[in-house]
PDB file of N, CA and C in Angstrom:
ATOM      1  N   UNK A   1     119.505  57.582 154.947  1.00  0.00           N
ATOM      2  CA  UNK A   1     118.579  56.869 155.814  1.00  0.00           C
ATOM      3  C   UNK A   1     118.948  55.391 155.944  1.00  0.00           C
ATOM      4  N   UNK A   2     119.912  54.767 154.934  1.00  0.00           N
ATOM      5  CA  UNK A   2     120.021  53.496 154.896  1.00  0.00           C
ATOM      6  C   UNK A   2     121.529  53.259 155.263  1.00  0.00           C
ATOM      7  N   UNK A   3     122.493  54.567 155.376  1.00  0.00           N
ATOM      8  CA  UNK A   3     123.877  54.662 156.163  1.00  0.00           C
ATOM      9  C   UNK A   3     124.495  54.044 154.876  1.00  0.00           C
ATOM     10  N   UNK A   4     124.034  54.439 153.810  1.00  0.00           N
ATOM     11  CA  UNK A   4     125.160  54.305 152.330  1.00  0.00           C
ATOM     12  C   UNK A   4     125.923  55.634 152.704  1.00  0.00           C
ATOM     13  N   UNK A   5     126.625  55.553 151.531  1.00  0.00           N
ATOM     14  CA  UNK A   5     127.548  57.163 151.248  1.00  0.00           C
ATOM     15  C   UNK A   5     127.755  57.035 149.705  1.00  0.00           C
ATOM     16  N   UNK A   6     127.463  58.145 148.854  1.00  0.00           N
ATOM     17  CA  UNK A   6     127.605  58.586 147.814  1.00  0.00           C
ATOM     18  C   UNK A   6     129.134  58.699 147.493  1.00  0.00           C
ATOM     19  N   UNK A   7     129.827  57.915 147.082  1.00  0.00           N
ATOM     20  CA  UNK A   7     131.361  57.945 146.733  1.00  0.00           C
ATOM     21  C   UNK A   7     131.725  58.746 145.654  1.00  0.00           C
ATOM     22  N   UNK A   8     131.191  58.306 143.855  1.00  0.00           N
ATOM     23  CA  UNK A   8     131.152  58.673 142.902  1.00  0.00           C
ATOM     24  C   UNK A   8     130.152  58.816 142.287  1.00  0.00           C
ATOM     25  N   UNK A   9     130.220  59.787 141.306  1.00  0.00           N
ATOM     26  CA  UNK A   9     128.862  59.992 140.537  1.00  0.00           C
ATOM     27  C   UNK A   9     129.493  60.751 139.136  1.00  0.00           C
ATOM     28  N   UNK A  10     128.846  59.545 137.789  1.00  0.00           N
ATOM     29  CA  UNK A  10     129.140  60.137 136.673  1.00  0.00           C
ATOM     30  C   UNK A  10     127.704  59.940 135.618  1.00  0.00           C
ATOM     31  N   UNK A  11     127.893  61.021 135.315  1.00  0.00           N
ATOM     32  CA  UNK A  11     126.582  61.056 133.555  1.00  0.00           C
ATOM     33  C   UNK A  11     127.726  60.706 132.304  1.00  0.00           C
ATOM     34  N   UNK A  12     126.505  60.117 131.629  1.00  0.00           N
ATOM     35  CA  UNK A  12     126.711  59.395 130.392  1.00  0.00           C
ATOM     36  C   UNK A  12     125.323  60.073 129.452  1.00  0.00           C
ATOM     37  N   UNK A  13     125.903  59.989 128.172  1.00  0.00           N
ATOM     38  CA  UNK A  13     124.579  60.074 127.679  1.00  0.00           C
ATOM     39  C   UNK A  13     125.114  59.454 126.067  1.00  0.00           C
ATOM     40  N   UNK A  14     124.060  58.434 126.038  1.00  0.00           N
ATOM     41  CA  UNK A  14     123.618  57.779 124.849  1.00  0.00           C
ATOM     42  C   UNK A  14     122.284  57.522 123.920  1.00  0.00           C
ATOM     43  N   UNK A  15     122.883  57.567 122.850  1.00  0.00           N
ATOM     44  CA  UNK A  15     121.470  58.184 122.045  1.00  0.00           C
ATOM     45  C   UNK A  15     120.728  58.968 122.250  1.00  0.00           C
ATOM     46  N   UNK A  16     120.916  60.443 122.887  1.00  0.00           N
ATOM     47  CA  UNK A  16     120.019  60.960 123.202  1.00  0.00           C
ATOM     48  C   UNK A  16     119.387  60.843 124.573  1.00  0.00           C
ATOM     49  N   UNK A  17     119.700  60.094 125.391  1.00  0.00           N
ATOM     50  CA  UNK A  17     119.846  59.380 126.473  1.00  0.00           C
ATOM     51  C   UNK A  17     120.415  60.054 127.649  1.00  0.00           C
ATOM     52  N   UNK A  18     120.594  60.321 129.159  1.00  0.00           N
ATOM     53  CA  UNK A  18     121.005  60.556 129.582  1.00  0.00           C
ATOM     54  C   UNK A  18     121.135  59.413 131.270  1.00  0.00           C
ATOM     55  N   UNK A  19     121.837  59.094 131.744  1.00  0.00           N
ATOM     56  CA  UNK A  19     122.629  57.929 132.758  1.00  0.00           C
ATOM     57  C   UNK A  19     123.154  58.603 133.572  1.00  0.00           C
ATOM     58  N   UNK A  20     122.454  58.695 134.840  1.00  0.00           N
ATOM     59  CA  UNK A  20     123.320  59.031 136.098  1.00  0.00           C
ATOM     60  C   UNK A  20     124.080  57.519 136.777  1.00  0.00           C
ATOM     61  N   UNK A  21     125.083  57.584 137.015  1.00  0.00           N
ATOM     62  CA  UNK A  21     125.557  56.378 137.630  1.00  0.00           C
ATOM     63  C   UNK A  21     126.521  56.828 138.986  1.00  0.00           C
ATOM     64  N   UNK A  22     125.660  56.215 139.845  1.00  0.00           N
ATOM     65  CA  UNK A  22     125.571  56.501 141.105  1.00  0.00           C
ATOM     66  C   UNK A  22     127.078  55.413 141.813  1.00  0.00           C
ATOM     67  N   UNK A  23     128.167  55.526 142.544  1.00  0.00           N
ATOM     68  CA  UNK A  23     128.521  54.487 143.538  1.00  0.00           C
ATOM     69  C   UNK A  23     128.110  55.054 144.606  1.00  0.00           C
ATOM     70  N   UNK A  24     127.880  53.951 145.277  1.00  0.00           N
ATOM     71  CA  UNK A  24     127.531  54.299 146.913  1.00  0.00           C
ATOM     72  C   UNK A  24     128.352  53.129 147.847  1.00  0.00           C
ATOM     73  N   UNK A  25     128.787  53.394 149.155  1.00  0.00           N
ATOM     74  CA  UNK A  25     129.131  52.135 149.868  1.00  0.00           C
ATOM     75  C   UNK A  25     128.536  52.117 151.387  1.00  0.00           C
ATOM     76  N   UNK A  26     128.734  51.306 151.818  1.00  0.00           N
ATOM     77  CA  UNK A  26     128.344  51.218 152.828  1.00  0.00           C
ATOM     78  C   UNK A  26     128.879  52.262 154.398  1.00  0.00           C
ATOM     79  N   UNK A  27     127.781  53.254 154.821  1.00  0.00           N
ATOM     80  CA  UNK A  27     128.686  53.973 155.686  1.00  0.00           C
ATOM     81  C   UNK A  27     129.832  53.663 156.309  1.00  0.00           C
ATOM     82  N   UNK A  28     130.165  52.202 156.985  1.00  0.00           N
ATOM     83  CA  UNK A  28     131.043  51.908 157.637  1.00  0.00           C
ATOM     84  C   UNK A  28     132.300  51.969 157.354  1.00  0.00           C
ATOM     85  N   UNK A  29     132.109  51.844 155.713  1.00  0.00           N
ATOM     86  CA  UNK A  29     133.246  51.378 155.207  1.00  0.00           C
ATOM     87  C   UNK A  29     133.648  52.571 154.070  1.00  0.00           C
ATOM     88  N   UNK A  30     133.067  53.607 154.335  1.00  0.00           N
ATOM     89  CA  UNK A  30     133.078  54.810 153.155  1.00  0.00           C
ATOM     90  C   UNK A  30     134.669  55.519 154.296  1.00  0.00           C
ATOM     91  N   UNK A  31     134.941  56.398 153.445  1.00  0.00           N
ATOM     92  CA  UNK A  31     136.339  57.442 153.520  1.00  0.00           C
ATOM     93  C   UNK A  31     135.602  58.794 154.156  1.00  0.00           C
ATOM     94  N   UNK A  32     134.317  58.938 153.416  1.00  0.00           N
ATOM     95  CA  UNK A  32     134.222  59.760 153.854  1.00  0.00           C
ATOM     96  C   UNK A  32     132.333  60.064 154.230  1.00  0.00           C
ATOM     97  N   UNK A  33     132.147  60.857 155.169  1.00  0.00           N
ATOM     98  CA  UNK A  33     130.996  61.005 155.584  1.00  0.00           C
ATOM     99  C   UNK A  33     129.850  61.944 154.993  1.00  0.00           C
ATOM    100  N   UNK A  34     128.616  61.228 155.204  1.00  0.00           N
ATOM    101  CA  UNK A  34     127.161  61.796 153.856  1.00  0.00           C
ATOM    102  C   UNK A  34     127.574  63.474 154.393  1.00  0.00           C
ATOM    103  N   UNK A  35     127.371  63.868 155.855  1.00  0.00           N
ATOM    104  CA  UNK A  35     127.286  64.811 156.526  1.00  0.00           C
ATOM    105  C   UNK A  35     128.709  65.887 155.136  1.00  0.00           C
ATOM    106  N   UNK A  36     129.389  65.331 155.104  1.00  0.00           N
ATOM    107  CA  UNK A  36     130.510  66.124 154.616  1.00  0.00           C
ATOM    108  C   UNK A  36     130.382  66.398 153.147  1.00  0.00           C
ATOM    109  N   UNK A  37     129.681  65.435 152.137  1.00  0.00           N
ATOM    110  CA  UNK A  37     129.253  64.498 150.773  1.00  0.00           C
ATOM    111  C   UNK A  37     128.741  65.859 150.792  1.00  0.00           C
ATOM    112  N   UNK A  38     127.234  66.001 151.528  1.00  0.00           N
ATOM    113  CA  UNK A  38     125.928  67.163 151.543  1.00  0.00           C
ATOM    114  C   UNK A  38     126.717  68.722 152.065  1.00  0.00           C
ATOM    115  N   UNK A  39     127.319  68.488 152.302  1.00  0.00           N
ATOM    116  CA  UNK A  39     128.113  70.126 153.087  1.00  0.00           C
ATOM    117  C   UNK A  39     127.865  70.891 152.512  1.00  0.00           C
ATOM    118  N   UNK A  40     126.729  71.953 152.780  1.00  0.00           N
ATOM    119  CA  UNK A  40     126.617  73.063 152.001  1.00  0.00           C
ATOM    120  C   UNK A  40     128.100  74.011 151.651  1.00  0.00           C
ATOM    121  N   UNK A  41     128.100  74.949 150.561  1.00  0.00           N
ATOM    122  CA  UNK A  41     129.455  75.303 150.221  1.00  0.00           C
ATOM    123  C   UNK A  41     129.357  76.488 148.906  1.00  0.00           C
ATOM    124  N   UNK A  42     129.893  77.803 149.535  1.00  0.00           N
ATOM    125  CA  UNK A  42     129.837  78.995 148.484  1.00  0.00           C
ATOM    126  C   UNK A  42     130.664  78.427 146.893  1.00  0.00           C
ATOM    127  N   UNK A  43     129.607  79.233 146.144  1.00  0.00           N
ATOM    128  CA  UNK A  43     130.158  79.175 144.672  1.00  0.00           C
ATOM    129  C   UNK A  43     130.753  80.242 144.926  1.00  0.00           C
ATOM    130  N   UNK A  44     131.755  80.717 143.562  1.00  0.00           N
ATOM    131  CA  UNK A  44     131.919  82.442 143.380  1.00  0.00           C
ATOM    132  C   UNK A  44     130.624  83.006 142.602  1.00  0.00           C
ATOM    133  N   UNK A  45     130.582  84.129 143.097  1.00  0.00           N
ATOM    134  CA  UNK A  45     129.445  84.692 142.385  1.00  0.00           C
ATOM    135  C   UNK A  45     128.427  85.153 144.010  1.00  0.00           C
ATOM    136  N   UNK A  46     128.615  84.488 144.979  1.00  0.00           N
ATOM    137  CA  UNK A  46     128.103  84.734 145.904  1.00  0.00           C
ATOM    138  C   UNK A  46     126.924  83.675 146.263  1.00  0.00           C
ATOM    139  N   UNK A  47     126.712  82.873 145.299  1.00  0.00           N
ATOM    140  CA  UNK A  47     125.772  82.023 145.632  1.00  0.00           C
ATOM    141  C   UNK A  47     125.916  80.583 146.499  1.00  0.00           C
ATOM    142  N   UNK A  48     125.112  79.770 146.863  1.00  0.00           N
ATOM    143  CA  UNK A  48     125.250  78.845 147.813  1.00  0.00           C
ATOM    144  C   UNK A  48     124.610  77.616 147.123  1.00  0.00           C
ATOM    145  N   UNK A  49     125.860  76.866 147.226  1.00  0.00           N
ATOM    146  CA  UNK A  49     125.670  75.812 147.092  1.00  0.00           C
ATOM    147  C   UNK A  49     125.222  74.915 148.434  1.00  0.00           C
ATOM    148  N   UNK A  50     123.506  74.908 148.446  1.00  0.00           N
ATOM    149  CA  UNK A  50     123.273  73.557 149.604  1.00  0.00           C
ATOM    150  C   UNK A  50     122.946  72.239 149.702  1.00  0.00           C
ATOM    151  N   UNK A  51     123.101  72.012 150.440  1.00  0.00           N
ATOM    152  CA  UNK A  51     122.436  70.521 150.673  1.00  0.00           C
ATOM    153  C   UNK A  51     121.319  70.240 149.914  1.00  0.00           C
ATOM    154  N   UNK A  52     120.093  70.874 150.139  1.00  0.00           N
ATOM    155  CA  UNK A  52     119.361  70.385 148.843  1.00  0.00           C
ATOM    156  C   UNK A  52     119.942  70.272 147.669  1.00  0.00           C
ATOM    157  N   UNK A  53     120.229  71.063 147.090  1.00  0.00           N
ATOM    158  CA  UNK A  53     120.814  70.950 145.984  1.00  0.00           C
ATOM    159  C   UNK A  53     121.313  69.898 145.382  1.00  0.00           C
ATOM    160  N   UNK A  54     122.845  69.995 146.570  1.00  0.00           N
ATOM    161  CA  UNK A  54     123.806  69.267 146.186  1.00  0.00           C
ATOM    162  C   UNK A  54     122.922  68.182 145.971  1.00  0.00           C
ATOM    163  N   UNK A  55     122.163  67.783 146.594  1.00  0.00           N
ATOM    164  CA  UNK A  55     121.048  66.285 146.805  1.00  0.00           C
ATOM    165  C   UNK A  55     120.775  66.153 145.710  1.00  0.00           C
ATOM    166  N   UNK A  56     119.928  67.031 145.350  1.00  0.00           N
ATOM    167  CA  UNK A  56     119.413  67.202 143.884  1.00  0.00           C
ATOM    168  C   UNK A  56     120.103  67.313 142.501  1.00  0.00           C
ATOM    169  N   UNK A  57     121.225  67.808 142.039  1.00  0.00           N
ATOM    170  CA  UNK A  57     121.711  67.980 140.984  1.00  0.00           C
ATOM    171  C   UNK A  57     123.236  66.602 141.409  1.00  0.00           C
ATOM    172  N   UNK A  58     123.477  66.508 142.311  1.00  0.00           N
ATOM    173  CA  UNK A  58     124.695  65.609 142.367  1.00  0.00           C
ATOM    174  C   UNK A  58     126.213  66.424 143.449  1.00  0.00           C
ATOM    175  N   UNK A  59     126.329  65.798 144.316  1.00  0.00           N
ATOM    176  CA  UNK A  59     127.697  66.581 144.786  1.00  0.00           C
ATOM    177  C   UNK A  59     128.802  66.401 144.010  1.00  0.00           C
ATOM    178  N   UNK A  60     129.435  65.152 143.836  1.00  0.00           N
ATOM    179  CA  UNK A  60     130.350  65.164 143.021  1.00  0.00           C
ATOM    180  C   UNK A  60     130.406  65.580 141.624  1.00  0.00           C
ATOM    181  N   UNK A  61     129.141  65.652 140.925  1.00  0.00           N
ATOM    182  CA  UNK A  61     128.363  66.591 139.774  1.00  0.00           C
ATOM    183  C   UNK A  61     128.932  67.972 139.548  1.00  0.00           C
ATOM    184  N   UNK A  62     128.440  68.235 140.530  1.00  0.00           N
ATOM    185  CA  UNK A  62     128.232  69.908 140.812  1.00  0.00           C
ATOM    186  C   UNK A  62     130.312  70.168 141.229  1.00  0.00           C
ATOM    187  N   UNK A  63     131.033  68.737 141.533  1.00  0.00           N
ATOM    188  CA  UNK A  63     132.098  69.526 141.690  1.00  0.00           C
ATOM    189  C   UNK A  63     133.065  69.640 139.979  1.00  0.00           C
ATOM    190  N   UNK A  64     132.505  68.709 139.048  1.00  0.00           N
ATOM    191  CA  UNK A  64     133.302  69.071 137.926  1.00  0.00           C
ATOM    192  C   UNK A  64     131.954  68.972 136.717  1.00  0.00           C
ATOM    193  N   UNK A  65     131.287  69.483 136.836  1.00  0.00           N
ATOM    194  CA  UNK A  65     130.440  69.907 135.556  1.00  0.00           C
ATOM    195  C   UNK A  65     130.654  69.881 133.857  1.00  0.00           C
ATOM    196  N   UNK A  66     129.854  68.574 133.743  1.00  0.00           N
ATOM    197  CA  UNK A  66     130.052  68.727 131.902  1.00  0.00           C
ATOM    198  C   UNK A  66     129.323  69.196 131.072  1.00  0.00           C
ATOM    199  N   UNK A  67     129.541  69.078 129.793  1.00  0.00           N
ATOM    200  CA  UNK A  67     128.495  69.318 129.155  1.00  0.00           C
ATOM    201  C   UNK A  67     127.124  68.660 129.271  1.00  0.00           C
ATOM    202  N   UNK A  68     127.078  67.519 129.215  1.00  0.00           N
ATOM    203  CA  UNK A  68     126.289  66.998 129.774  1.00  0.00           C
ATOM    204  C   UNK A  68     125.240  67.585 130.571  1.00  0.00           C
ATOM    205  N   UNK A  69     125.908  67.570 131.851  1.00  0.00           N
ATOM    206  CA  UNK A  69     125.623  68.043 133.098  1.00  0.00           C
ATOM    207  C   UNK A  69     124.745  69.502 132.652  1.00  0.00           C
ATOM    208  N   UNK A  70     125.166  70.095 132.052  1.00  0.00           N
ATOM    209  CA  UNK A  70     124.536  71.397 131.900  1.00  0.00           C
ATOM    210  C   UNK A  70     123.465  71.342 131.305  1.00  0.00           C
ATOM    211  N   UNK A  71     123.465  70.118 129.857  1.00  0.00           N
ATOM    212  CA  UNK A  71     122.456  69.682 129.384  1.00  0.00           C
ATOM    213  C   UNK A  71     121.153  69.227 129.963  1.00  0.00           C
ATOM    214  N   UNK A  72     121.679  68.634 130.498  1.00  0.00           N
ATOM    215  CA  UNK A  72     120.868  67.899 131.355  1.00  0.00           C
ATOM    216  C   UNK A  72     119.462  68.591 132.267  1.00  0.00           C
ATOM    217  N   UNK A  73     120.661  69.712 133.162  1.00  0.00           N
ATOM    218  CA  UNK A  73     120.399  70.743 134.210  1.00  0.00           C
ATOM    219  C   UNK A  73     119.148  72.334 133.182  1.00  0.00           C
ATOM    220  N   UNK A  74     119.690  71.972 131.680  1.00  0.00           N
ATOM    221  CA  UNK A  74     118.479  73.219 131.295  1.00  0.00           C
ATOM    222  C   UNK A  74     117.844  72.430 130.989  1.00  0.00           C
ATOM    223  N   UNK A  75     117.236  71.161 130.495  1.00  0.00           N
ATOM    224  CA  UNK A  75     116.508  70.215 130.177  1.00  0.00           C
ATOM    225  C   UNK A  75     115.212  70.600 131.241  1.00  0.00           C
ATOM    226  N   UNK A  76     115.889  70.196 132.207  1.00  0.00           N
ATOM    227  CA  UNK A  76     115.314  70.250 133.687  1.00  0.00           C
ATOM    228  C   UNK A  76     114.255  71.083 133.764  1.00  0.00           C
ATOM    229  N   UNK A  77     115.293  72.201 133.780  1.00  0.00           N
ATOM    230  CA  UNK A  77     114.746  73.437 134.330  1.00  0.00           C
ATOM    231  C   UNK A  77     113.534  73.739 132.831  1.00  0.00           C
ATOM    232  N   UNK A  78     113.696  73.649 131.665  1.00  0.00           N
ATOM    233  CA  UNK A  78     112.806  73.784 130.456  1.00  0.00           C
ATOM    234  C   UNK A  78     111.579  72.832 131.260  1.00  0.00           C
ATOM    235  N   UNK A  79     111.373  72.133 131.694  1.00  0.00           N
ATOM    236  CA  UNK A  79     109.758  70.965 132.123  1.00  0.00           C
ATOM    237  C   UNK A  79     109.850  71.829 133.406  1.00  0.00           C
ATOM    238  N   UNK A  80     110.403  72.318 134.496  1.00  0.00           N
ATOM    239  CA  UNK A  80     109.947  72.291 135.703  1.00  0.00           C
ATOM    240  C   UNK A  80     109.775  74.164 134.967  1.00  0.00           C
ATOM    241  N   UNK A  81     109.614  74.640 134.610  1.00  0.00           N
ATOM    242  CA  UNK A  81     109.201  76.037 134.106  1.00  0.00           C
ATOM    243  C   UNK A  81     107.745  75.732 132.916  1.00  0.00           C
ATOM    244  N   UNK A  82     107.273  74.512 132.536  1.00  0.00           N
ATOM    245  CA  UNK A  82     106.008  73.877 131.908  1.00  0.00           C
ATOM    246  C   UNK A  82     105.868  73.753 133.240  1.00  0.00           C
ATOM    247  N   UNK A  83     105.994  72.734 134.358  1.00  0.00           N
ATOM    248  CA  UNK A  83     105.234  72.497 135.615  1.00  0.00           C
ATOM    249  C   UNK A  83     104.966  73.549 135.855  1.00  0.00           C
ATOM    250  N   UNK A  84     105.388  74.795 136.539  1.00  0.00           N
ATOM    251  CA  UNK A  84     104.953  75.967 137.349  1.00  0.00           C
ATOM    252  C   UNK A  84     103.854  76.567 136.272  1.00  0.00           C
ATOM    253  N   UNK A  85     103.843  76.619 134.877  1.00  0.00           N
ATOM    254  CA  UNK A  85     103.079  77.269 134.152  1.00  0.00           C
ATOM    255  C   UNK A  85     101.615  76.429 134.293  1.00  0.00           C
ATOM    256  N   UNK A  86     102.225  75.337 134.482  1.00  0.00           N
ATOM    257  CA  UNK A  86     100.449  74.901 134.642  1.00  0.00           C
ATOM    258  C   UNK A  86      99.812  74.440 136.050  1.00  0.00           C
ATOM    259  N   UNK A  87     101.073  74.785 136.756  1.00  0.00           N
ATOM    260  CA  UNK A  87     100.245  74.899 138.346  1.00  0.00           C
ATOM    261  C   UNK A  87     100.127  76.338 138.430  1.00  0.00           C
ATOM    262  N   UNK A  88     100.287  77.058 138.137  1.00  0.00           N
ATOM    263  CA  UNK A  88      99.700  78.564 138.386  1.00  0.00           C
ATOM    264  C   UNK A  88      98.320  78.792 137.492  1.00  0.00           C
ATOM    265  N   UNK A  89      98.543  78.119 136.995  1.00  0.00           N
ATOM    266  CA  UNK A  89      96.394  78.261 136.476  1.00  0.00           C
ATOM    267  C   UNK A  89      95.848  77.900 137.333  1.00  0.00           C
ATOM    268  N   UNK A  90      95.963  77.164 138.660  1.00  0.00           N
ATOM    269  CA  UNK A  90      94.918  77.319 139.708  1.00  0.00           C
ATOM    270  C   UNK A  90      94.544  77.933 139.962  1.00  0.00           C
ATOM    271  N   UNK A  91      93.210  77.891 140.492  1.00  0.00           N
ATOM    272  CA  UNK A  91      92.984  78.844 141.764  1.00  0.00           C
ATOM    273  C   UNK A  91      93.204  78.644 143.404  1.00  0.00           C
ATOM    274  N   UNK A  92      93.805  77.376 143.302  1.00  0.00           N
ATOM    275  CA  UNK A  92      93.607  77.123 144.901  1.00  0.00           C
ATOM    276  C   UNK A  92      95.388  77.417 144.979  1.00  0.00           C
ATOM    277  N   UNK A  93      95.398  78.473 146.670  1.00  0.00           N
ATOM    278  CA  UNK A  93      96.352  78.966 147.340  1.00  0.00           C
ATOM    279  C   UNK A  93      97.276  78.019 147.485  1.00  0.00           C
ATOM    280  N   UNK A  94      96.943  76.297 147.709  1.00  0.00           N
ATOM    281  CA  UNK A  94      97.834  75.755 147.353  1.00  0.00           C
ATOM    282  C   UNK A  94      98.819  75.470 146.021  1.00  0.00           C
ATOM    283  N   UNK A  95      97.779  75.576 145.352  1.00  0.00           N
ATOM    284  CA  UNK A  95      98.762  75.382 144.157  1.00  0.00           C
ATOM    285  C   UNK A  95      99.981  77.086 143.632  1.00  0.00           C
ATOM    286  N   UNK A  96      99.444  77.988 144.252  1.00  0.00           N
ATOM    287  CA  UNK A  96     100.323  79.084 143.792  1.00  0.00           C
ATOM    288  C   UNK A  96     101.482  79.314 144.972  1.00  0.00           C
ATOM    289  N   UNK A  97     101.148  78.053 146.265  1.00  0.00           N
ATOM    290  CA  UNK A  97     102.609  78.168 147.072  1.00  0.00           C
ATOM    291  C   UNK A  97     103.596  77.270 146.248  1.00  0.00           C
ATOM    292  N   UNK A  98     103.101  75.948 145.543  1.00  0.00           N
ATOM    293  CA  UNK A  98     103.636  75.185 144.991  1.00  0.00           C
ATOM    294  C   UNK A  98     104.130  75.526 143.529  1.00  0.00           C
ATOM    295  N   UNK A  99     103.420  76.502 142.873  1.00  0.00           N
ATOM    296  CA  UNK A  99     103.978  77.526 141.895  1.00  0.00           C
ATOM    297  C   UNK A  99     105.123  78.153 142.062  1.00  0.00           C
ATOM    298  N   UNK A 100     104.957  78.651 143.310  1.00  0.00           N
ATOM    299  CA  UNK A 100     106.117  80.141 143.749  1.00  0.00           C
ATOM    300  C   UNK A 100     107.329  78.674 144.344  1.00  0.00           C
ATOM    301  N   UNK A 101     107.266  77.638 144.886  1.00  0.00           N
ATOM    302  CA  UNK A 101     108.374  76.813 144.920  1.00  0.00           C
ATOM    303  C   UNK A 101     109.345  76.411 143.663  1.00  0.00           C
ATOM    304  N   UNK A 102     107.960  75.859 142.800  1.00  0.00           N
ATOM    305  CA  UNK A 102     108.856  75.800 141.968  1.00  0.00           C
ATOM    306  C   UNK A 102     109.635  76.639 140.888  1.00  0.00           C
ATOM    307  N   UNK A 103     109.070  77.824 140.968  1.00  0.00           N
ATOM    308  CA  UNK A 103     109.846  79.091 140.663  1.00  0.00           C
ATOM    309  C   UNK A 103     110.777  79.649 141.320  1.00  0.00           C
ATOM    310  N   UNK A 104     111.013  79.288 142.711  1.00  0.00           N
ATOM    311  CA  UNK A 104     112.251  79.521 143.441  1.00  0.00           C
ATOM    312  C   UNK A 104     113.589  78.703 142.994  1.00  0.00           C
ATOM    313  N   UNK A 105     112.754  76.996 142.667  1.00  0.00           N
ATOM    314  CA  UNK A 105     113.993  75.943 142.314  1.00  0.00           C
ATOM    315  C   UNK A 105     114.709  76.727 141.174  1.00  0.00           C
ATOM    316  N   UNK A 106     114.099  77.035 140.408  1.00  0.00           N
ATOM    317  CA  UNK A 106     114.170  77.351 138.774  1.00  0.00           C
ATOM    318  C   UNK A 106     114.996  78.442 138.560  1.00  0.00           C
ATOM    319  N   UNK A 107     114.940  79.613 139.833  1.00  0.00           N
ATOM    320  CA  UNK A 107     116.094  80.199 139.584  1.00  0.00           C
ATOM    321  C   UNK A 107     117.262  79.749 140.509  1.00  0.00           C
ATOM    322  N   UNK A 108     117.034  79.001 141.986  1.00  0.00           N
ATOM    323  CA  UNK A 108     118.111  78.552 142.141  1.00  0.00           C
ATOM    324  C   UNK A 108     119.319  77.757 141.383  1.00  0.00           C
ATOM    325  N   UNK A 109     118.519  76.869 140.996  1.00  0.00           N
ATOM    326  CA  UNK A 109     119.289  76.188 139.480  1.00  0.00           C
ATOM    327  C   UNK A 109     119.865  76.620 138.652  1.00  0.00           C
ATOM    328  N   UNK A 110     119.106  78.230 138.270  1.00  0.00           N
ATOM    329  CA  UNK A 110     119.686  78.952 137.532  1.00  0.00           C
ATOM    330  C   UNK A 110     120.967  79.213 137.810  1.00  0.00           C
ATOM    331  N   UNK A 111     120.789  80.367 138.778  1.00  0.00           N
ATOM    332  CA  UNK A 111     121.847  80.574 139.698  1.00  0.00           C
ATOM    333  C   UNK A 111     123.088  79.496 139.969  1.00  0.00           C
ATOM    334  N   UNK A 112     123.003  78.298 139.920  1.00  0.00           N
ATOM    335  CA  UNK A 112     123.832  77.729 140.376  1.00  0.00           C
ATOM    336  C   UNK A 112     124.573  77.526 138.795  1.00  0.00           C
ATOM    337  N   UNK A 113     124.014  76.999 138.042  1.00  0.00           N
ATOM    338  CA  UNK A 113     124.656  76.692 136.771  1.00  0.00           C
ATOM    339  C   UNK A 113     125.222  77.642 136.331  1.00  0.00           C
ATOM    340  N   UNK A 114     125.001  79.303 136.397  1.00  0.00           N
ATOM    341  CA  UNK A 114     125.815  80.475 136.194  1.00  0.00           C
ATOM    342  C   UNK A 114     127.178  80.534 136.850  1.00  0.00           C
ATOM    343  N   UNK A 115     127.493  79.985 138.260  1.00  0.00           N
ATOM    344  CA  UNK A 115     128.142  79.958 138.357  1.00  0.00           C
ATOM    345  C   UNK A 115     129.433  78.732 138.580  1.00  0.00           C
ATOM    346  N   UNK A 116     128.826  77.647 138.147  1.00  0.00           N
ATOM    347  CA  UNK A 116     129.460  76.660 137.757  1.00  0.00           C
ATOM    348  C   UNK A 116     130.523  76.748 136.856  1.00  0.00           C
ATOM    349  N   UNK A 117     131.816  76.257 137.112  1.00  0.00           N
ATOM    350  CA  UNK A 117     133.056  76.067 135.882  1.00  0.00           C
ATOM    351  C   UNK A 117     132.745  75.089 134.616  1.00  0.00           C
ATOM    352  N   UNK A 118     132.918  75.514 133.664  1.00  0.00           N
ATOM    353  CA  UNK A 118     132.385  74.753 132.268  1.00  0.00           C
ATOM    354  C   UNK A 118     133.980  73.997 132.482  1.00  0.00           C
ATOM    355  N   UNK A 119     133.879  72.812 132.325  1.00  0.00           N
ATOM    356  CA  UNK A 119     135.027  71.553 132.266  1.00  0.00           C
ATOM    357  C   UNK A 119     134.908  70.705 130.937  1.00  0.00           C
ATOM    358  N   UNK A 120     135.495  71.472 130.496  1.00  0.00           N
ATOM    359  CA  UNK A 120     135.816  70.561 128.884  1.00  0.00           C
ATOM    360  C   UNK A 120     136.740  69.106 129.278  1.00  0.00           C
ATOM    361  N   UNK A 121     136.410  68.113 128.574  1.00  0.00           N
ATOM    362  CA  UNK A 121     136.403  66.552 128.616  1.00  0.00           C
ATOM    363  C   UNK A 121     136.918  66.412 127.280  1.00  0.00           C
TER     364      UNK A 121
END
């Protein structure tokens, strides 16, 4: 929205800690375009890697995966599987569309980290 571009992206983690560190540059002057950055794109396994996603977990992330990264990614998914457990004690229809979302993320994520290459560092 602001015509950056996502160049590089690396995790760190200290003390227990975890550091996304983002470069970004200015569209004009980037190599390459967000449109291409976000490009949805098959894993093996049959699954799809999309644009949300990629948004969400990291493109350049998602192209060499660490330990970290994986850490990180069941971390995640361990609180957003507490979220859905306690938005499904509603009773209101909204909260069990917002349940069943975030039970969709939870196995997409899944899904995606299954088929991710483990990259020893």
């Amino acid at each position: 929205e602001h015509h950056w571009v996502v160049v590089a992206e690396q995790l760190l983690e200290e003390d227990g800690k975890v550091y996304e560190i983002i470069t970004a540059m200015p569209q004009e002057l980037s190599p390459i375009a967000n449109e291409e950055v976000y490009r949805s794109r098959p894993l093996e396994g049959g699954v799809e890697l999309t644009s949300d996603l990629l948004l969400r977990m990291g493109p350049y992330l998602t192209d060499r995966p660490t330990d970290v990264f994986f850490a990180k990614w069941e971390s995640e998914i361990v609180k957003l599987q507490s979220v859905a457990q306690s938005i499904s004690k509603s009773d209101q229809e909204s909260s069990r569309d917002k349940a069943a979302e975030v039970e969709r993320l939870i196995v997409n994520l899944k899904e995606v980290l299954s088929c991710l290459p483990k990259v020893k560092l």
